[in-house]
PDB file of N, CA and C in Angstrom:
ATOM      1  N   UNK A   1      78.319 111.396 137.806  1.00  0.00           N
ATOM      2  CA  UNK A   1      77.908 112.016 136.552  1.00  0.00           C
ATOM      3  C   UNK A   1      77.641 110.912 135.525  1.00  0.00           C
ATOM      4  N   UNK A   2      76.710 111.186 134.706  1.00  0.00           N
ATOM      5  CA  UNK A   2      75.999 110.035 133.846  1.00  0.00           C
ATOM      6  C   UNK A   2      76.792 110.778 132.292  1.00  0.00           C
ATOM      7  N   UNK A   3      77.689 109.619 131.682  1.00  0.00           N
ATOM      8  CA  UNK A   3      78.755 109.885 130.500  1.00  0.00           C
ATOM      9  C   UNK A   3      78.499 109.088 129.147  1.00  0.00           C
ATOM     10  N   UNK A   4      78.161 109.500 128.497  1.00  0.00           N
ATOM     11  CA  UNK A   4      77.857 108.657 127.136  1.00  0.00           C
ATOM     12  C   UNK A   4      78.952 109.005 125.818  1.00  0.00           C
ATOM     13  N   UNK A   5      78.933 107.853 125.209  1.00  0.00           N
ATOM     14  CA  UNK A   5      80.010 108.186 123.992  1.00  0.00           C
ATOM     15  C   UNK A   5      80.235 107.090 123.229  1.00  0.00           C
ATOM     16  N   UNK A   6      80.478 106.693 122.091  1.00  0.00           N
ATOM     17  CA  UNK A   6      80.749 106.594 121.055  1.00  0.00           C
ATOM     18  C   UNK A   6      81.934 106.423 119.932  1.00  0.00           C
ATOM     19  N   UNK A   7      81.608 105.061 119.063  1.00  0.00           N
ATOM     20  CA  UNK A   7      82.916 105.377 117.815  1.00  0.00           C
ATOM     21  C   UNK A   7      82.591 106.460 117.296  1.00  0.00           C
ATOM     22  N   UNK A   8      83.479 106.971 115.646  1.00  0.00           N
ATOM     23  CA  UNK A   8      82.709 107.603 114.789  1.00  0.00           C
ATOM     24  C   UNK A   8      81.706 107.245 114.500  1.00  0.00           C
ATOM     25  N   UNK A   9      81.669 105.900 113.830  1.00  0.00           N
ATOM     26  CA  UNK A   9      80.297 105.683 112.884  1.00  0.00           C
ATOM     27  C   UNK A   9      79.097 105.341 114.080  1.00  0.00           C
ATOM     28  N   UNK A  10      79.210 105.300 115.359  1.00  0.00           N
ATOM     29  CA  UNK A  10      77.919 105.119 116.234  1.00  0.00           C
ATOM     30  C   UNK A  10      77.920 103.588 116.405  1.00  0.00           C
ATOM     31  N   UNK A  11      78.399 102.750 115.658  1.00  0.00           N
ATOM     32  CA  UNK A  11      78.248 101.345 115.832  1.00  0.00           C
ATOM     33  C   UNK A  11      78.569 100.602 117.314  1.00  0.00           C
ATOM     34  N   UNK A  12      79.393 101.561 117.917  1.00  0.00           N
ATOM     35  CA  UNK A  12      79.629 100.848 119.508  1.00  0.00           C
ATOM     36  C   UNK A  12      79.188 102.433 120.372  1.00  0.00           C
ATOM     37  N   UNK A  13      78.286 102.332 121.309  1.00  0.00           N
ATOM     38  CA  UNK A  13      77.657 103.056 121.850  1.00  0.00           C
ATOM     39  C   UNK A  13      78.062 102.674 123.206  1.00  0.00           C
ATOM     40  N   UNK A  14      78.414 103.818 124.444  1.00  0.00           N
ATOM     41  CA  UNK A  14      78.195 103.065 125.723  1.00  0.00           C
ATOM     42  C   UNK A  14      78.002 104.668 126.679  1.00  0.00           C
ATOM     43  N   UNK A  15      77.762 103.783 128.073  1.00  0.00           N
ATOM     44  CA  UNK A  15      77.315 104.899 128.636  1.00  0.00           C
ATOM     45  C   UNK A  15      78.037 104.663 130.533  1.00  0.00           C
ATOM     46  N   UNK A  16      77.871 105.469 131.225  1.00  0.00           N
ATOM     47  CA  UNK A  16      79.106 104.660 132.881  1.00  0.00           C
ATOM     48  C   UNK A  16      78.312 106.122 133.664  1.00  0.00           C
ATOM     49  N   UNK A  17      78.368 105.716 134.650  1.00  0.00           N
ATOM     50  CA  UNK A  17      78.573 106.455 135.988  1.00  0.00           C
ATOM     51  C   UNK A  17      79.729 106.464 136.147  1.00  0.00           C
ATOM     52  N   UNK A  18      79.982 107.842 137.192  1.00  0.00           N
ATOM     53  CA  UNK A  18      81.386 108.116 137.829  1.00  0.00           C
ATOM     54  C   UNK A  18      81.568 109.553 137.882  1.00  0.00           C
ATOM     55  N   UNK A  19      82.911 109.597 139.067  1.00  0.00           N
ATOM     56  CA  UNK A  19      82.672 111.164 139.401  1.00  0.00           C
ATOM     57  C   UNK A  19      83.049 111.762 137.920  1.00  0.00           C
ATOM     58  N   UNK A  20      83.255 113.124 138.259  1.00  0.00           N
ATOM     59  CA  UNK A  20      83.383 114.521 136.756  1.00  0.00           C
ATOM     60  C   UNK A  20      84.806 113.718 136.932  1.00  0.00           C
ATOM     61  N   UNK A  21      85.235 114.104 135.224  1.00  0.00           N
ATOM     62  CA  UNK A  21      86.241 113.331 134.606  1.00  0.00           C
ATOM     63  C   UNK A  21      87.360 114.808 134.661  1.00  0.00           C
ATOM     64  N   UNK A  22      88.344 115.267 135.523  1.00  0.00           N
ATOM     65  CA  UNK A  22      88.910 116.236 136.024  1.00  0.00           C
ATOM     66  C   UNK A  22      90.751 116.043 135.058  1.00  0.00           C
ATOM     67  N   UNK A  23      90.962 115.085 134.891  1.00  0.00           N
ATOM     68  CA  UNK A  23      92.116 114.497 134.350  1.00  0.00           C
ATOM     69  C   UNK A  23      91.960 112.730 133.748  1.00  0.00           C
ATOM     70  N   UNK A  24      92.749 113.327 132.506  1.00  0.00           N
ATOM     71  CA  UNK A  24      93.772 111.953 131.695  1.00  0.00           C
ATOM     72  C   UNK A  24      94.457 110.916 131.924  1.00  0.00           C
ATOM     73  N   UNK A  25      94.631 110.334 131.190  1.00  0.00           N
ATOM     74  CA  UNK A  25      95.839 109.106 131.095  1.00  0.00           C
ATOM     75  C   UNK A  25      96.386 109.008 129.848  1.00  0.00           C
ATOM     76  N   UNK A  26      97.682 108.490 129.591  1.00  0.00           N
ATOM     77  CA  UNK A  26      98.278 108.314 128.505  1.00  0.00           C
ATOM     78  C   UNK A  26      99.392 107.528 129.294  1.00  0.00           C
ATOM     79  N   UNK A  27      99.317 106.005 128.116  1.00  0.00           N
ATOM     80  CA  UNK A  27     100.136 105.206 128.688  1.00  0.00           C
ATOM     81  C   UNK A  27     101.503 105.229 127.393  1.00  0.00           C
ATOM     82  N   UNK A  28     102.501 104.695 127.637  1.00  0.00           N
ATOM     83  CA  UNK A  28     103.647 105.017 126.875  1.00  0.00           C
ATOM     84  C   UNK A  28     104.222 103.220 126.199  1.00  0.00           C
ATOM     85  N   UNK A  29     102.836 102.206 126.405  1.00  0.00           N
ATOM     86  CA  UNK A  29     103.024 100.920 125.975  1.00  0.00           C
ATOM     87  C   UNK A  29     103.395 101.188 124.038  1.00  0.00           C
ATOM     88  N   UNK A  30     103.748 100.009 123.586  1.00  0.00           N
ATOM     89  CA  UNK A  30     104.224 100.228 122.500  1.00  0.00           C
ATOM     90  C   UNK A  30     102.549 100.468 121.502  1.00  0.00           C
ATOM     91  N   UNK A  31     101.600  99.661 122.134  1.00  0.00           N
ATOM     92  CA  UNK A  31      99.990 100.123 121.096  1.00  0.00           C
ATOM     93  C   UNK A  31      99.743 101.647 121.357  1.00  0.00           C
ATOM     94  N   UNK A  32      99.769 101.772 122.796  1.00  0.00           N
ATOM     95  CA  UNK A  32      98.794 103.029 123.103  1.00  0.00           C
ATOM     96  C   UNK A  32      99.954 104.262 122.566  1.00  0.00           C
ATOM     97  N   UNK A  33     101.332 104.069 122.821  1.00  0.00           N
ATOM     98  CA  UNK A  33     101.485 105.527 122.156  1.00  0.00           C
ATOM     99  C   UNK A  33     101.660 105.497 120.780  1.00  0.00           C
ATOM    100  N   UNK A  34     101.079 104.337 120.406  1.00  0.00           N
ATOM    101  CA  UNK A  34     100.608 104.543 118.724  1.00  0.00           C
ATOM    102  C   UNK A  34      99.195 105.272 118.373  1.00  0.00           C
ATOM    103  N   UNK A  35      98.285 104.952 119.605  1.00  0.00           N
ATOM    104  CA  UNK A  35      96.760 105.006 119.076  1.00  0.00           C
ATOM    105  C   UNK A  35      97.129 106.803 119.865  1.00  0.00           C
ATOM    106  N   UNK A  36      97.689 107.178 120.443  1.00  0.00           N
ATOM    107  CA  UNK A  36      97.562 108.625 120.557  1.00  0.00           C
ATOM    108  C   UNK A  36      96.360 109.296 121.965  1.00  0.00           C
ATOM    109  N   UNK A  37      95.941 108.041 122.158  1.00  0.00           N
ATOM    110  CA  UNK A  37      94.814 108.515 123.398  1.00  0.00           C
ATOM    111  C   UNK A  37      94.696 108.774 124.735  1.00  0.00           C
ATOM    112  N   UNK A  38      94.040 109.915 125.175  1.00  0.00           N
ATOM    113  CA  UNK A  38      93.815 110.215 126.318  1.00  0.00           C
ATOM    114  C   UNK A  38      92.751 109.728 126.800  1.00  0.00           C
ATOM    115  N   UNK A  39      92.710 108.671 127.844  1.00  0.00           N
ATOM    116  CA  UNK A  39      91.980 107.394 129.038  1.00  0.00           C
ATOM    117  C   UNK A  39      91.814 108.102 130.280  1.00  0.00           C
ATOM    118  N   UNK A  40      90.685 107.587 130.224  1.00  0.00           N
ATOM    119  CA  UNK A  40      90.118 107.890 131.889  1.00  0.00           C
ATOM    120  C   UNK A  40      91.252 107.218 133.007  1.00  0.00           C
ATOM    121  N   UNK A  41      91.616 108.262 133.724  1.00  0.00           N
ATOM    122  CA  UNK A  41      92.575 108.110 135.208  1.00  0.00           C
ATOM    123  C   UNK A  41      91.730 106.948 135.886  1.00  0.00           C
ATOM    124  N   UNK A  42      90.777 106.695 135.644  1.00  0.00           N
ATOM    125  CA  UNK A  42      90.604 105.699 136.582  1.00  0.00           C
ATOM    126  C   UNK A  42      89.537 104.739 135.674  1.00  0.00           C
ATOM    127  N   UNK A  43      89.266 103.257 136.589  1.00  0.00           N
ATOM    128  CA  UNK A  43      88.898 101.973 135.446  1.00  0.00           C
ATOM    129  C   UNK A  43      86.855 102.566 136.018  1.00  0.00           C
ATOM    130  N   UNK A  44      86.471 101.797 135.158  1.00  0.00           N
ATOM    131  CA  UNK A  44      84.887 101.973 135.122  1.00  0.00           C
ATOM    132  C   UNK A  44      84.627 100.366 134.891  1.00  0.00           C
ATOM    133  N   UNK A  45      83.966  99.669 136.333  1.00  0.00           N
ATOM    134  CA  UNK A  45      83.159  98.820 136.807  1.00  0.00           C
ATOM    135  C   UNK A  45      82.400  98.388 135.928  1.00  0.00           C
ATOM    136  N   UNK A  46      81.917  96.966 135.060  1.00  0.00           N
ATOM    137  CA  UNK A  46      81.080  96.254 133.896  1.00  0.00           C
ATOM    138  C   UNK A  46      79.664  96.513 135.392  1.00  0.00           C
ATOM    139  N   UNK A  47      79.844  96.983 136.330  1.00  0.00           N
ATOM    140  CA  UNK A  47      78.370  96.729 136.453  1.00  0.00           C
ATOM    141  C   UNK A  47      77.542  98.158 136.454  1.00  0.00           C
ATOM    142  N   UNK A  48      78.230  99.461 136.380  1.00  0.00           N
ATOM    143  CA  UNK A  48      78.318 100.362 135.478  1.00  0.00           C
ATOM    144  C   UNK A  48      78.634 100.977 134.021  1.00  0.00           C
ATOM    145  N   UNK A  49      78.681  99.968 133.289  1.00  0.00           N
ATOM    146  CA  UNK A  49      79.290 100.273 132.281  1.00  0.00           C
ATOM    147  C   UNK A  49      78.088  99.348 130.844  1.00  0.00           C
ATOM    148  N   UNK A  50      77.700 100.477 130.562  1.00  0.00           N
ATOM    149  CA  UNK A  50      76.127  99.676 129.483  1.00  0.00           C
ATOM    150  C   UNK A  50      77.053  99.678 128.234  1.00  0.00           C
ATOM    151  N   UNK A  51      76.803  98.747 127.200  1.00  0.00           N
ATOM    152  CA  UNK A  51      77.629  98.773 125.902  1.00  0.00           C
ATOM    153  C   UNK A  51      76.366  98.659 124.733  1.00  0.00           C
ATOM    154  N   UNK A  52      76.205  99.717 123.359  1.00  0.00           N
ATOM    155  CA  UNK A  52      75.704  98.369 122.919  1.00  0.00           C
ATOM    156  C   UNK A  52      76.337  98.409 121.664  1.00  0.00           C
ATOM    157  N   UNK A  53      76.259  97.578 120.785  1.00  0.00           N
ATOM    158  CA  UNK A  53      77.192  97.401 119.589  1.00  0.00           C
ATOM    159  C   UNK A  53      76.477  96.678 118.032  1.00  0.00           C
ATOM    160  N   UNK A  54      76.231  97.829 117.366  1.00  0.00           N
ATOM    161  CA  UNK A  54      75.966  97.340 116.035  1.00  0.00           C
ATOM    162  C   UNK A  54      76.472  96.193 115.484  1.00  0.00           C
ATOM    163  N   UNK A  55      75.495  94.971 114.647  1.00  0.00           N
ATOM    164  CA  UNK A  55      76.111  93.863 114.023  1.00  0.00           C
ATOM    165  C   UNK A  55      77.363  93.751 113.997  1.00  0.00           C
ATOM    166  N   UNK A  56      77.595  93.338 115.261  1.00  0.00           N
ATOM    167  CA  UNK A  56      79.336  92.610 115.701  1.00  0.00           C
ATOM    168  C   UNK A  56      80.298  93.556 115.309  1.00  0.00           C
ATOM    169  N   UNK A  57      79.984  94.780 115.615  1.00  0.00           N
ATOM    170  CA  UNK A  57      81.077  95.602 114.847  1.00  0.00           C
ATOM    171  C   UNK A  57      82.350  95.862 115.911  1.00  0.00           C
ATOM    172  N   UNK A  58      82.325  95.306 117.511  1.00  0.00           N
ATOM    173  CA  UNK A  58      83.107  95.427 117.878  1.00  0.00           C
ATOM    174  C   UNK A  58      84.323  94.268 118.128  1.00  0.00           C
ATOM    175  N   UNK A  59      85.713  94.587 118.180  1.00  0.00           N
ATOM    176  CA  UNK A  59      86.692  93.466 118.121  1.00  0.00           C
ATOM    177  C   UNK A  59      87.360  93.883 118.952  1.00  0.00           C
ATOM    178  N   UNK A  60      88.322  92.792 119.028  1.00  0.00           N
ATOM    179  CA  UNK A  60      89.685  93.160 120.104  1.00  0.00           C
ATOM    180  C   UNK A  60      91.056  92.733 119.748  1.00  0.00           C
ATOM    181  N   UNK A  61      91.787  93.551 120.216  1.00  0.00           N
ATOM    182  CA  UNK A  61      93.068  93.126 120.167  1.00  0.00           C
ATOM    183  C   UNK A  61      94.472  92.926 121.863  1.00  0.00           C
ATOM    184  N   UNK A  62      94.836  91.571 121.316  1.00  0.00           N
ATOM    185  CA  UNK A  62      95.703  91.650 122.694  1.00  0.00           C
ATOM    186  C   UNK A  62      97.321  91.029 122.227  1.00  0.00           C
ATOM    187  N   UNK A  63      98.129  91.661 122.947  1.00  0.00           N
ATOM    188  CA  UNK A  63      99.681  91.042 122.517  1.00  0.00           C
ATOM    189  C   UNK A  63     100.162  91.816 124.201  1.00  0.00           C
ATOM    190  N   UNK A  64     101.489  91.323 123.671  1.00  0.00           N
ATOM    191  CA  UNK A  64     102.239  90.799 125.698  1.00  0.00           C
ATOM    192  C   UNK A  64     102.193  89.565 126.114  1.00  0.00           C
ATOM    193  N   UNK A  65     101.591  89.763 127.071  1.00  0.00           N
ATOM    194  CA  UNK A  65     100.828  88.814 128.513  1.00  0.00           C
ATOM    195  C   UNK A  65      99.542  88.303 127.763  1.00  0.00           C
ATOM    196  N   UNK A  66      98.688  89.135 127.196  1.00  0.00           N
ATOM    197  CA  UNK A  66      97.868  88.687 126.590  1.00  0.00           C
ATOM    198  C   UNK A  66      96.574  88.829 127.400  1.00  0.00           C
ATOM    199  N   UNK A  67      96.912  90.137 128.771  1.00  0.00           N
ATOM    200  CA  UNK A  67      96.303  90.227 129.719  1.00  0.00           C
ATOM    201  C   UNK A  67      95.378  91.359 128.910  1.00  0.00           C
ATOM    202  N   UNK A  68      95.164  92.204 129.080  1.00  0.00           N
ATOM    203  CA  UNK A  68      94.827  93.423 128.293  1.00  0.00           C
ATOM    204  C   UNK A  68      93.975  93.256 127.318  1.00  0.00           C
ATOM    205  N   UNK A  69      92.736  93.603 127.081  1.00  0.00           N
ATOM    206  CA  UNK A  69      92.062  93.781 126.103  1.00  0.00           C
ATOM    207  C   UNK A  69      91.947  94.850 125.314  1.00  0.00           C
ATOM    208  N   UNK A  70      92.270  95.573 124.265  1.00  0.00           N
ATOM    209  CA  UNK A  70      92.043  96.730 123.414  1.00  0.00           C
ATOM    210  C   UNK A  70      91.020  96.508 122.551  1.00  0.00           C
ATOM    211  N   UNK A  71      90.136  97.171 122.545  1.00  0.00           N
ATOM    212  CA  UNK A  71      88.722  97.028 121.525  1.00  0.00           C
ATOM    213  C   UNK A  71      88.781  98.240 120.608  1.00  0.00           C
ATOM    214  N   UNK A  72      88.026  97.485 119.840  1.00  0.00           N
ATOM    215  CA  UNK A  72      88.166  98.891 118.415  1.00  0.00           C
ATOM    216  C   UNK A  72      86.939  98.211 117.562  1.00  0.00           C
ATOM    217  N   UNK A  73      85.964  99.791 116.927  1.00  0.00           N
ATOM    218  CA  UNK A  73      85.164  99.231 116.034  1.00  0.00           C
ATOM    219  C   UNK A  73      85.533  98.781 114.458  1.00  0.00           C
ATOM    220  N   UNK A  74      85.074  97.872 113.915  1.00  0.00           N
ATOM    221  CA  UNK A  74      85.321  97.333 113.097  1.00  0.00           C
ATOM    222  C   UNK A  74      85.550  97.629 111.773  1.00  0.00           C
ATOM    223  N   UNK A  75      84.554  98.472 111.948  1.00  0.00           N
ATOM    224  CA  UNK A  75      83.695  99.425 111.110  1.00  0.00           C
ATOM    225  C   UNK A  75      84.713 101.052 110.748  1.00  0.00           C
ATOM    226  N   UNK A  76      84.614 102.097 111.711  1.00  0.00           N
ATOM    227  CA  UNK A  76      85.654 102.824 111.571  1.00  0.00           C
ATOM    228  C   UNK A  76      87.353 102.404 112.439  1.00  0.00           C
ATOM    229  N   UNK A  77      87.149 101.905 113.069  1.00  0.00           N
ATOM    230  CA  UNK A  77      88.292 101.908 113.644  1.00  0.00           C
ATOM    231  C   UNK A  77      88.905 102.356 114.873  1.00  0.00           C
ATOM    232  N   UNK A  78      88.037 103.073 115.625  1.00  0.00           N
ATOM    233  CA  UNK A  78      88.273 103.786 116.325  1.00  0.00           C
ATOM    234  C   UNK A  78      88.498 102.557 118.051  1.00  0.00           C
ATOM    235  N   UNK A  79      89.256 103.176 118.824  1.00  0.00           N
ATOM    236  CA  UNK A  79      89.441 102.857 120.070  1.00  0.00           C
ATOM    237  C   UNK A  79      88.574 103.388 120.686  1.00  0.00           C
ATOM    238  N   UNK A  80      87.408 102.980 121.562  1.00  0.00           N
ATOM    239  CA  UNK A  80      86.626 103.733 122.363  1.00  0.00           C
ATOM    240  C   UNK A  80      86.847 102.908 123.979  1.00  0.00           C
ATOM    241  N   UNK A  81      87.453 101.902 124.188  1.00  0.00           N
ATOM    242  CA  UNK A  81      87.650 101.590 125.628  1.00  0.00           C
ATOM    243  C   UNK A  81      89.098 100.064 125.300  1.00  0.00           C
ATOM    244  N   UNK A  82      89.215 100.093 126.994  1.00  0.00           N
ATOM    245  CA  UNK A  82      90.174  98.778 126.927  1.00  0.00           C
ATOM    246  C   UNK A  82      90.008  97.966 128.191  1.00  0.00           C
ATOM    247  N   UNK A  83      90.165  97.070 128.152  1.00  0.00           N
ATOM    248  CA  UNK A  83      90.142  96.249 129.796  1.00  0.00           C
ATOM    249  C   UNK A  83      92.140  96.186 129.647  1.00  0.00           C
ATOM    250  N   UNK A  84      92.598  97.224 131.204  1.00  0.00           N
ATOM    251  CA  UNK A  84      94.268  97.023 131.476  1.00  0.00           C
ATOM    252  C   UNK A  84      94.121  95.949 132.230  1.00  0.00           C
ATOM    253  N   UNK A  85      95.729  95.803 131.449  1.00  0.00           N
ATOM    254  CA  UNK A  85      96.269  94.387 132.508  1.00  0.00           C
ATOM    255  C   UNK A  85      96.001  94.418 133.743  1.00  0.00           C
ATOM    256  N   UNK A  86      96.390  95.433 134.477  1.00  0.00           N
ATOM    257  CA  UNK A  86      95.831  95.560 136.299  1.00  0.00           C
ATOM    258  C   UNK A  86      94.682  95.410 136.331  1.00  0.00           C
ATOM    259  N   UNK A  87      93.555  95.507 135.789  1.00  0.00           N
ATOM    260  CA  UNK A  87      92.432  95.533 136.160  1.00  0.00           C
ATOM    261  C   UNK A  87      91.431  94.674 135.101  1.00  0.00           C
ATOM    262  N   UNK A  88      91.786  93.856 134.889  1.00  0.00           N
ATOM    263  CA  UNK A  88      91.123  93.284 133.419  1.00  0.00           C
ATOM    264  C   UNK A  88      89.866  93.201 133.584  1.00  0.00           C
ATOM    265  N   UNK A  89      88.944  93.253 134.822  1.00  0.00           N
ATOM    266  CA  UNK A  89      87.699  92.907 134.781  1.00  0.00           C
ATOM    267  C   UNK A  89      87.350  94.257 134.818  1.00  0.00           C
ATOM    268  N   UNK A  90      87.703  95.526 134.505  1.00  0.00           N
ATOM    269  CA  UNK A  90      86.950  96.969 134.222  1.00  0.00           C
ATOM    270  C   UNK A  90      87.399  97.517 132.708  1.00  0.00           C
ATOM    271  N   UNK A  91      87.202  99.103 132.872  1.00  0.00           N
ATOM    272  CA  UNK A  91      87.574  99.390 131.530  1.00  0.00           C
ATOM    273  C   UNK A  91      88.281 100.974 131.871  1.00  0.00           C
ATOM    274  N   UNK A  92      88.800 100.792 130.831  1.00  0.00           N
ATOM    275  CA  UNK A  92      89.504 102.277 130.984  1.00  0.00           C
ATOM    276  C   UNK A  92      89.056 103.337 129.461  1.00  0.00           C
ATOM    277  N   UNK A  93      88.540 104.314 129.614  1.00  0.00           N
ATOM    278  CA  UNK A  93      87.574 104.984 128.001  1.00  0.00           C
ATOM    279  C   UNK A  93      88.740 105.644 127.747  1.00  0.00           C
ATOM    280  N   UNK A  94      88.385 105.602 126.591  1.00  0.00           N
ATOM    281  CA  UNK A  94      88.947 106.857 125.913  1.00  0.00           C
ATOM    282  C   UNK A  94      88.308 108.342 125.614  1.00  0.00           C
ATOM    283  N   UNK A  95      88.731 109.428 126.344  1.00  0.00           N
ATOM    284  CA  UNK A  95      87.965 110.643 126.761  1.00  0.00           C
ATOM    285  C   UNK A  95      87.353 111.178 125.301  1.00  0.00           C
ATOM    286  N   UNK A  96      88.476 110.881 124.572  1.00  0.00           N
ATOM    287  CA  UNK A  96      87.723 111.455 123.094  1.00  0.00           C
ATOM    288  C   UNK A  96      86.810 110.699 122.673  1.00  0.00           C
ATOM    289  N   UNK A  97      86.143 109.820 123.098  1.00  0.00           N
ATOM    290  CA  UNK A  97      84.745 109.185 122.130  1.00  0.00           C
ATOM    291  C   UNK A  97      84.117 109.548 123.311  1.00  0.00           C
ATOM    292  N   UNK A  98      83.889 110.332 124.329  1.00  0.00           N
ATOM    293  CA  UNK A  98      82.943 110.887 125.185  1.00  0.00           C
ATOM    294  C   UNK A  98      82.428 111.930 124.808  1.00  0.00           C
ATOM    295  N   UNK A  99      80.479 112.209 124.751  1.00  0.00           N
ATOM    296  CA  UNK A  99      80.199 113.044 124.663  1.00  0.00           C
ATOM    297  C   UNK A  99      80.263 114.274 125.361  1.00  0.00           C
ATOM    298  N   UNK A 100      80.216 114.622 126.563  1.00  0.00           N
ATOM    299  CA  UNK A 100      80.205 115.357 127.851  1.00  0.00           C
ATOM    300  C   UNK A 100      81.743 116.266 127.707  1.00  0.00           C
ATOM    301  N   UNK A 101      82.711 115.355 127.471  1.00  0.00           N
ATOM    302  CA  UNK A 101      84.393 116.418 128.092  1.00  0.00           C
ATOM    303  C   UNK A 101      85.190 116.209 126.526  1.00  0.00           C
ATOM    304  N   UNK A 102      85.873 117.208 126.374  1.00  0.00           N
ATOM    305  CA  UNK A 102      86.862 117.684 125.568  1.00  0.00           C
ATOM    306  C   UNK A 102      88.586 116.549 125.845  1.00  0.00           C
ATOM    307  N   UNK A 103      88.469 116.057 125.290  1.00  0.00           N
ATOM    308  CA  UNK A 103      89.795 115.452 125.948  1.00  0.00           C
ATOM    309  C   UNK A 103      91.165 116.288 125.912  1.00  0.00           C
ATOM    310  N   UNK A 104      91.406 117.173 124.733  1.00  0.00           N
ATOM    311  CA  UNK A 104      92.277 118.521 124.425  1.00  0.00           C
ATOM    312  C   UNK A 104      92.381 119.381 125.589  1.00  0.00           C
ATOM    313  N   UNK A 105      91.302 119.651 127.050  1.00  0.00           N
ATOM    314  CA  UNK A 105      91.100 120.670 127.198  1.00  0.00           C
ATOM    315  C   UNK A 105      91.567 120.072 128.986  1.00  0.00           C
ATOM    316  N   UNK A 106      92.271 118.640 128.788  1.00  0.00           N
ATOM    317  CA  UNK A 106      91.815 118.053 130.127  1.00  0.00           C
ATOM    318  C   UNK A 106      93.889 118.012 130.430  1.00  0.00           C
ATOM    319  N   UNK A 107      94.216 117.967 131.646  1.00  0.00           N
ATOM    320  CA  UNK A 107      95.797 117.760 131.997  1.00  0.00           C
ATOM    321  C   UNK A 107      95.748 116.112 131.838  1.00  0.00           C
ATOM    322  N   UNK A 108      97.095 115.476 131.530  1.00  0.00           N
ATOM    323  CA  UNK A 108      96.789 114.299 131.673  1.00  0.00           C
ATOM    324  C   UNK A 108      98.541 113.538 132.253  1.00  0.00           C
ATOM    325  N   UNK A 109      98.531 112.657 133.096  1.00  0.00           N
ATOM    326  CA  UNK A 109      99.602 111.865 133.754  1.00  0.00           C
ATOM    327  C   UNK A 109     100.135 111.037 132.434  1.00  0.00           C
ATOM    328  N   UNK A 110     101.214 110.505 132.839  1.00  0.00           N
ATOM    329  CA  UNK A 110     101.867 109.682 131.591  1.00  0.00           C
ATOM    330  C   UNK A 110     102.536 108.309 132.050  1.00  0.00           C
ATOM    331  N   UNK A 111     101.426 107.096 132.063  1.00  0.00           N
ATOM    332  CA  UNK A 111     101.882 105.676 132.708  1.00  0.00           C
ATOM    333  C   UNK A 111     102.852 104.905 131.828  1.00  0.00           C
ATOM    334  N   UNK A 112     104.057 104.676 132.126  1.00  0.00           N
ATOM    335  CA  UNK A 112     104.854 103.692 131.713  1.00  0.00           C
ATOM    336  C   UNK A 112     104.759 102.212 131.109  1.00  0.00           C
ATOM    337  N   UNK A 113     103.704 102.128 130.786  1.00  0.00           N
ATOM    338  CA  UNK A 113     103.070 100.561 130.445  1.00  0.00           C
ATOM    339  C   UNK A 113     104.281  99.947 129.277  1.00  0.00           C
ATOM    340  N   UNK A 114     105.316 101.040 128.995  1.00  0.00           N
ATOM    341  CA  UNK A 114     106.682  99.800 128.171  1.00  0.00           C
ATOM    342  C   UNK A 114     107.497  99.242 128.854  1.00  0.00           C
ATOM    343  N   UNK A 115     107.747  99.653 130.585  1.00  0.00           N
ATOM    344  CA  UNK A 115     108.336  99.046 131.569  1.00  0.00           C
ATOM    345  C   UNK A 115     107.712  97.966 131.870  1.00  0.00           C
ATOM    346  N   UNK A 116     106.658  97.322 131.753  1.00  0.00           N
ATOM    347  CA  UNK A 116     106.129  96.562 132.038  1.00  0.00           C
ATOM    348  C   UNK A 116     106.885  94.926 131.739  1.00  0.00           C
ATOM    349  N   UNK A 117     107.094  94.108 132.087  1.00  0.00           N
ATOM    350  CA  UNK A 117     107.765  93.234 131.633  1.00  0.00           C
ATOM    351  C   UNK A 117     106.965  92.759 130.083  1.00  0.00           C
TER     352      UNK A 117
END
């Protein structure tokens, strides 16, 4: 299925292949159960994964390991993807800046990422 989505203000745009998005993620690290978001169960491949991004409006943030990338637009603020520590060379979305699925409407698992060393 072809998935497109978005910050608020539109400044970071992207788009992925992959099967129908059936279930969530929610990790219980000390950022993510701040930012409140439900993530795609599974990572999405940079050679599927188109980005594009208004005058540098996108940034990142990393603490831990320093493995992990969290991106956020600059502009509003919003979280629309992350590269996880397990998988740093993909991404994991956040269902709510997807146009296509409801993230409210989806079941979602709950990963331990504060056990993490």
């Amino acid at each position: 299925m072809h998935y497109t989505g978005h910050c608020h203000c539109g400044a970071v745009t992207f788009a992925f292949e992959s099967e129908p998005i059936q279930a969530g993620l929610r990790c219980k690290c000390s950022l993510c159960e701040r930012k409140g978001a439900t993530m795609t169960a599974f990572t999405v491949a940079p050679a599927v994964f188109k980005l594009t991004v208004t005058d540098d409006a996108l940034a990142h943030y990393r603490f831990g390991d320093l493995t992990a990338t969290h991106f956020f637009c600059k502009r509003c603020g919003i979280y629309p993807f992350h590269q996880p520590a397990s998988q740093p060379d993909s991404y994991r979305i956040n269902i709510g800046c997807l146009d296509q699925v409801n993230a409210s409407d989806l079941p979602f698992e709950v990963y331990d990422g504060a056990a993490l060393p």
